[in-house]
Protein backbone atom coordinates (compact mmCIF):
# COMPACT_ATOMS: atom_id res chain seq x y z
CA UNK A 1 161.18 -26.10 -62.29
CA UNK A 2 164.45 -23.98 -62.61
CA UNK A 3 167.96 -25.51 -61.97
CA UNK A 4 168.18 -24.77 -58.75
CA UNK A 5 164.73 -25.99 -57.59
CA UNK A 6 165.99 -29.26 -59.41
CA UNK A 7 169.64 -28.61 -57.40
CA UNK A 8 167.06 -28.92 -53.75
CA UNK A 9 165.13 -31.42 -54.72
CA UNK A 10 167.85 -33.71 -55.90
CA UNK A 11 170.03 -32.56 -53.00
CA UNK A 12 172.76 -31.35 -55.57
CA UNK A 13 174.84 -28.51 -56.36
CA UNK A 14 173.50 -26.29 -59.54
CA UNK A 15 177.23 -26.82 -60.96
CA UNK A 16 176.78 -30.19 -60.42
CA UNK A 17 173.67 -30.18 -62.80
CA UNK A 18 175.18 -28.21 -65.36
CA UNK A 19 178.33 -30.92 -65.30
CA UNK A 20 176.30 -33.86 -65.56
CA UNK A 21 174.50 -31.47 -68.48
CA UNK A 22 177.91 -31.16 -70.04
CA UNK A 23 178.55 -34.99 -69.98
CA UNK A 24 175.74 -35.71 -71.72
CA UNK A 25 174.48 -37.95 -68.60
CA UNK A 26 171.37 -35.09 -68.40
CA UNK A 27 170.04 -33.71 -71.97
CA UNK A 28 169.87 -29.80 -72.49
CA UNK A 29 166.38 -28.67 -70.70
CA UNK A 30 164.01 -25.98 -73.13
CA UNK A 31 164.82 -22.57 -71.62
CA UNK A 32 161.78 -20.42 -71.00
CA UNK A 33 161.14 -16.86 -72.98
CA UNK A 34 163.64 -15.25 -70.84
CA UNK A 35 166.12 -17.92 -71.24
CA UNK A 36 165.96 -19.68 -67.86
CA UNK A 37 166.65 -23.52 -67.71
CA UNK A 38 163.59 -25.57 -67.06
CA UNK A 39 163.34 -28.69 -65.56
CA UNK A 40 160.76 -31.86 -65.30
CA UNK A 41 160.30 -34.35 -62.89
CA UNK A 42 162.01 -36.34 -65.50
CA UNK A 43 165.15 -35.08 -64.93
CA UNK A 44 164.59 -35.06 -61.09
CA UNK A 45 164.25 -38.68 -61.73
CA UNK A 46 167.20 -39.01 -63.93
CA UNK A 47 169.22 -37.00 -61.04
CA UNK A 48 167.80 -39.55 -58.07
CA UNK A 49 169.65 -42.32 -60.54
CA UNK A 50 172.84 -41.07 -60.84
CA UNK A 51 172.95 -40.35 -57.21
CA UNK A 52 171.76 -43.53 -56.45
CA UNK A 53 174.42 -45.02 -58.98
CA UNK A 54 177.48 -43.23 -58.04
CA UNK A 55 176.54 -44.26 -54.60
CA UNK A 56 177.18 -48.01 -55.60
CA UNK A 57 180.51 -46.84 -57.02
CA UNK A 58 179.83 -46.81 -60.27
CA UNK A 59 181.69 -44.24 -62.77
CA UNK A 60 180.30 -41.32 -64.72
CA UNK A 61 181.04 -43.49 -68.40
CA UNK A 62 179.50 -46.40 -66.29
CA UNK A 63 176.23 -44.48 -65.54
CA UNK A 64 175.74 -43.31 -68.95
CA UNK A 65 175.70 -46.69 -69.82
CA UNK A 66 173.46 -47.70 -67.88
CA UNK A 67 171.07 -44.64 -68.55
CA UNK A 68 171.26 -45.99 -71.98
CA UNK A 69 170.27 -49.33 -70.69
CA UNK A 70 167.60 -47.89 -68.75
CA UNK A 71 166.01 -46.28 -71.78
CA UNK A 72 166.14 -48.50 -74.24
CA UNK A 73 163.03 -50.36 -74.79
CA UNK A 74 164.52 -53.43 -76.20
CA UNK A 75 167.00 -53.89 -72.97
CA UNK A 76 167.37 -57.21 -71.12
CA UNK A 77 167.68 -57.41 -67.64
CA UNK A 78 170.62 -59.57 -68.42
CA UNK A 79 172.95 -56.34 -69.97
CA UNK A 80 171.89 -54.83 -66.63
CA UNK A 81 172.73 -57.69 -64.84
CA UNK A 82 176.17 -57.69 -66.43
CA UNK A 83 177.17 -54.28 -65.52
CA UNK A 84 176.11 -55.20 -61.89
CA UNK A 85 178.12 -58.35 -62.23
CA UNK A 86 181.27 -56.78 -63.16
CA UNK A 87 181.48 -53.78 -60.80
CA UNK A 88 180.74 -56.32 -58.15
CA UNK A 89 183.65 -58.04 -59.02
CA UNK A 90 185.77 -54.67 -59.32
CA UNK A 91 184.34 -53.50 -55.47
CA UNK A 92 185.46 -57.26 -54.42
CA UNK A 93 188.63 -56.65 -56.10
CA UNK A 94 189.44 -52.71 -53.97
CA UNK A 95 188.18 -54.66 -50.60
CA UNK A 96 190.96 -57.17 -51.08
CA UNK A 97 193.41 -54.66 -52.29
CA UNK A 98 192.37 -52.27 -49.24
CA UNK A 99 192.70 -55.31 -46.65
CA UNK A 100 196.17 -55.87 -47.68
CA UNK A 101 196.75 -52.04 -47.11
CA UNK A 102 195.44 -52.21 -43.97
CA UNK A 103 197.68 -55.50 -43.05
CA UNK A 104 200.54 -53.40 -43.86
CA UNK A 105 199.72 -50.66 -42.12
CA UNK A 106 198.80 -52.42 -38.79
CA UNK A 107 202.22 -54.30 -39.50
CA UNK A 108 204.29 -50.89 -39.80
CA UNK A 109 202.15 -49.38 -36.55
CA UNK A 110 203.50 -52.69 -34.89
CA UNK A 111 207.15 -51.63 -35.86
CA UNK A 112 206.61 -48.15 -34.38
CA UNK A 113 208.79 -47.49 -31.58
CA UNK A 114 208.42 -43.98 -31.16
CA UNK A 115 212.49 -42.79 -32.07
CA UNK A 116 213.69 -40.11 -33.68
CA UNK A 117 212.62 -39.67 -37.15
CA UNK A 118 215.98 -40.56 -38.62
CA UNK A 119 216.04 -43.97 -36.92
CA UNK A 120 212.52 -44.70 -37.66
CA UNK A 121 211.64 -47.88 -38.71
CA UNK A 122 208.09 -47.34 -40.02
CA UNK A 123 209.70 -44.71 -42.25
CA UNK A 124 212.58 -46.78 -43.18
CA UNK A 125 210.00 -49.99 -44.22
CA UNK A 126 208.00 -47.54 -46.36
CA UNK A 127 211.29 -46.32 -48.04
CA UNK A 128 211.98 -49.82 -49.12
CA UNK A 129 208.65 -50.92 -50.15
CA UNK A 130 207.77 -53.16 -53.58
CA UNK A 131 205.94 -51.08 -56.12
């Protein structure tokens, strides 16, 4: 198929294809006699996986990994397992990290009282945050 039968099926962009192509997370297709990109249901596969992958957060590097993983004969569910394991813990760690945001936030909506902009003290709490 050519790249941008691939782009449909796989719901992507045709730059998107060529990126992933340029980060080594999809190999170089043969080109046909006139030099047109062509695809296999392989790579249609390979496409459905890093969709599916970047959907569960993880990272391009983090993919490629796991592409490795997922080609390597010899693999063991347990490296798999491993990856899974830690970005679960990362994803537990941005929910905690986001809840706290969002405790601040409701707490500086709270302290809204709708004055002027100079007297504000939403603005004036976010001046003097911790970093």
């Amino acid at each position: 198929m050519t790249i941008g039968q691939l782009a449909q099926q796989a719901s992507v962009g045709v730059e998107t294809i060529r990126f992933y192509e340029r980060q080594g997370l999809l190999p170089e297709p043969p080109r046909s006699a006139a030099g047109y990109r062509r695809y296999s249901s392989e790579e249609l596969d390979r496409l459905r996986f890093i969709r599916g992958a970047k959907q569960l957060g993880f990272s391009l590097s983090e993919i490629g990994e796991l592409l490795e993983l997922r080609h390597e004969p010899s693999t063991a569910c347990d490296s798999v397992r491993e990856r899974v394991e830690g970005k679960l813990a990362d994803i537990r760690s941005r929910i905690r990290s986001l809840e706290e945001i969002q405790q601040d936030l409701e707490q500086l909506h709270a302290a809204c009282d709708a004055n002027a902009a100079d007297d504000c003290p939403t603005l004036d709490q976010i001046n003097h945050r911790r970093i």
